[in-house]
Protein backbone atom coordinates (compact mmCIF):
# COMPACT_ATOMS: atom_id res chain seq x y z
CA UNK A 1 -20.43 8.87 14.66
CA UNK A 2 -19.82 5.45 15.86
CA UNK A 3 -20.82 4.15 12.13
CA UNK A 4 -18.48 6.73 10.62
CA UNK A 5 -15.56 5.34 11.97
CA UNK A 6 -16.63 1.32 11.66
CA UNK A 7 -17.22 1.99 8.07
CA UNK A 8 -13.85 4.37 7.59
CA UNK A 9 -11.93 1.45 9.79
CA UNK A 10 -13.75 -1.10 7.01
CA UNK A 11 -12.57 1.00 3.97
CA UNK A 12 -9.09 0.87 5.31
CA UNK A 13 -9.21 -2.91 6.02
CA UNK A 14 -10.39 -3.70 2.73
CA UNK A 15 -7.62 -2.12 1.14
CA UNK A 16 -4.83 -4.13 3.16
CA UNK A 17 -6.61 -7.29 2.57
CA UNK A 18 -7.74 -6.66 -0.93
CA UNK A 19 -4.04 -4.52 -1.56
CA UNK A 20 -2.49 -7.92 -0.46
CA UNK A 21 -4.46 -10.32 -2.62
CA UNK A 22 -4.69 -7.94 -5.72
CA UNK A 23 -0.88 -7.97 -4.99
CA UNK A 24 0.03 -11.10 -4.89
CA UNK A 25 -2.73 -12.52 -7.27
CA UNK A 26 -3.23 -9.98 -9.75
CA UNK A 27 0.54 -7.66 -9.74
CA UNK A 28 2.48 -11.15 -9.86
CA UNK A 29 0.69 -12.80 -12.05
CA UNK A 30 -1.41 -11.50 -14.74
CA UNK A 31 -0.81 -7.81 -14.42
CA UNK A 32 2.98 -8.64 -14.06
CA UNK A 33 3.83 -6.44 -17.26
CA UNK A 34 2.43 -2.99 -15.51
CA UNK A 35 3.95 -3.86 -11.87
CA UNK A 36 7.20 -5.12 -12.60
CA UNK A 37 8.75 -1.07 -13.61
CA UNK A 38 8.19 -1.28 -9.43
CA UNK A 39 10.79 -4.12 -9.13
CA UNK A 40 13.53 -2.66 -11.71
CA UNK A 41 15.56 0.54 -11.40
CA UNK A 42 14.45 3.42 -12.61
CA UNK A 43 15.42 7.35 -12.96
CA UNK A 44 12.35 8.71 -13.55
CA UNK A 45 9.66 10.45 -10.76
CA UNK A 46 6.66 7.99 -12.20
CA UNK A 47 6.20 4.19 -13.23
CA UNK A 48 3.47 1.89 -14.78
CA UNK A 49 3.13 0.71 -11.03
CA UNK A 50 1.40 3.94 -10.62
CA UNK A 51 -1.70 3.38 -12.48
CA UNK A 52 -2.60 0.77 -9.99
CA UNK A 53 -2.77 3.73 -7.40
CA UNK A 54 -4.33 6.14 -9.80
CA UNK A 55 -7.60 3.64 -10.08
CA UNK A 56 -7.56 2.58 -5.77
CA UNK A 57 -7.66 6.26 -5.81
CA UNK A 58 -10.54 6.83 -8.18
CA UNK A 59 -12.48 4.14 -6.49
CA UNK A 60 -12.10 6.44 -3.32
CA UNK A 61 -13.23 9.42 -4.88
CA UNK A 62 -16.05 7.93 -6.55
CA UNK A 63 -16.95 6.03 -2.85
CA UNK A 64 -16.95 9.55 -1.28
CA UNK A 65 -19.24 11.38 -4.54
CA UNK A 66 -21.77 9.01 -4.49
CA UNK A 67 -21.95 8.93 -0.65
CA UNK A 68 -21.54 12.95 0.32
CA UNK A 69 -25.11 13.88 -0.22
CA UNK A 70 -26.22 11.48 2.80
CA UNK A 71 -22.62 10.96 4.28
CA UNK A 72 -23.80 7.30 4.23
CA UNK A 73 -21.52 4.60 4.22
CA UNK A 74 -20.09 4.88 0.93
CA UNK A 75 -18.59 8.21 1.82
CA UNK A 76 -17.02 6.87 4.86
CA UNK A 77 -15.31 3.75 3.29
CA UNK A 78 -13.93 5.79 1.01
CA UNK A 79 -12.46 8.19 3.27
CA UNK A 80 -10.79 4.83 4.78
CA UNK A 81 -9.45 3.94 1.20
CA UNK A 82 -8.55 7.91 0.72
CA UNK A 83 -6.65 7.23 4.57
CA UNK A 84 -4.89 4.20 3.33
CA UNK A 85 -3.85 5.48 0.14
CA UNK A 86 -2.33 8.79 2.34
CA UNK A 87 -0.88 6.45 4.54
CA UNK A 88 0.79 4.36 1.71
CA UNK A 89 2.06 7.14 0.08
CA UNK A 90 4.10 8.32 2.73
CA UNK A 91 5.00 4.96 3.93
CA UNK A 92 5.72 2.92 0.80
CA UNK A 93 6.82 6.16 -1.18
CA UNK A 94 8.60 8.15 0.83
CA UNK A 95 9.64 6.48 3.62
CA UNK A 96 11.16 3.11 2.01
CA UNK A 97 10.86 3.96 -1.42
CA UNK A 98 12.68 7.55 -0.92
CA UNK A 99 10.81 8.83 -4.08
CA UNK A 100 10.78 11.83 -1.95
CA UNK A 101 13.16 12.56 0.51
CA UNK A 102 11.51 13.67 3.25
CA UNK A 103 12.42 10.84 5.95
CA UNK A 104 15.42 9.50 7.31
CA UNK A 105 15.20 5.25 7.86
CA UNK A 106 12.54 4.31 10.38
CA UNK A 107 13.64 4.21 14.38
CA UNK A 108 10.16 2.88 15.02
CA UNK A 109 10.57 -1.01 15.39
CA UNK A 110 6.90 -1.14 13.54
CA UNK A 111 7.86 0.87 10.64
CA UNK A 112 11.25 -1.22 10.75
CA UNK A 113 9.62 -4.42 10.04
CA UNK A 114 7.30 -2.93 7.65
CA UNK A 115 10.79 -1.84 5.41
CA UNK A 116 12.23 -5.10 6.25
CA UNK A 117 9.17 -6.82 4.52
CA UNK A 118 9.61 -4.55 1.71
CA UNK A 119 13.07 -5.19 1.32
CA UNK A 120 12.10 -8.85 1.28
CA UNK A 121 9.88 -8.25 -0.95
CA UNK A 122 12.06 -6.75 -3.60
CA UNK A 123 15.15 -9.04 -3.46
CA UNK A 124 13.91 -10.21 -6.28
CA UNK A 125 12.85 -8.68 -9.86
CA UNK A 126 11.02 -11.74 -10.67
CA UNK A 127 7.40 -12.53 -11.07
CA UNK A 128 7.46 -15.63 -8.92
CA UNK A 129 10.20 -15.40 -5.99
CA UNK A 130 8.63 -12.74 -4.44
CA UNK A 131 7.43 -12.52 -0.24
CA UNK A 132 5.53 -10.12 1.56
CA UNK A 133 2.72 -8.77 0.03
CA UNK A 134 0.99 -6.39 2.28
CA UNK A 135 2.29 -3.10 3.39
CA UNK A 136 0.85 -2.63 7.27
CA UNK A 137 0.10 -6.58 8.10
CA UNK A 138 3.26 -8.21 7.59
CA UNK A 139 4.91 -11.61 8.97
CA UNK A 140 5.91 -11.55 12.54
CA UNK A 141 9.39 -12.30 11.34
CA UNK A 142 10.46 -8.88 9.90
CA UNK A 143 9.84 -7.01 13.32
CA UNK A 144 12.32 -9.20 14.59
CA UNK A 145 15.50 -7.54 16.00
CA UNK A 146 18.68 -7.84 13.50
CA UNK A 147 21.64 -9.62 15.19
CA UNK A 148 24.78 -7.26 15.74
């Protein structure tokens, strides 16, 4: 049991880490052309940006096929990628995003620096100006309380 949830804990870290660097690295930079329909308006329910989450999530489900006949640790790191992508959805989605409006603005001072990194993040629509790459590890600055 103990393994279960050190290897689900490691599925989820990899993603923030490796979410962060294929951000920054990979989204702004070569794979700008696919990610940027994230940084402009749009009208429409879907964007490009959404076939990066289409293959995080196929990694996940092939993680948990290949590991459910042993429940060994493939199965449980991608249950932690699965929990990460759930938790991203509703975070980055709904609750900043408003794709869906399920969710007023966060009251939570965590979940109000995480949309005040985001925020940061998209001031710009450009490929090289941007800050804050990760979603739950962000700079200490953005939980900061806004002056009045």
């Amino acid at each position: 049991m103990i393994e279960a949830i050190g290897f689900t804990i490691l599925g989820f870290a990899i993603m923030e880490l490796s979410g962060w660097a294929i951000h920054k690295y990979l989204m702004h930079g070569p794979l700008w052309m696919i990610h940027k329909t994230h940084h402009q308006p749009s009208k429409y329910a879907f964007e490009l940006n959404d076939l990066f989450s289409l293959l995080f999530g196929s990694i996940a489900v092939l993680l948990i096929f290949l590991g459910v006949g042993n429940l060994d640790y493939r199965f449980w790191i991608g249950i932690g990628i699965s929990l990460y992508g759930m938790l991203y959805f509703f975070l980055h989605d709904v609750l900043i995003h408003r794709r869906l409006k399920w969710f007023q603005k966060p009251k939570n001072n965590f979940l109000k620096g995480i949309f005040r990194a985001h925020q940061a993040h998209h001031r710009t629509n450009k490929k090289d100006d941007a800050v804050s790459f990760g979603l739950f590890v962000v700079p200490k600055e953005y939980f900061k309380e806004e002056e009045k």
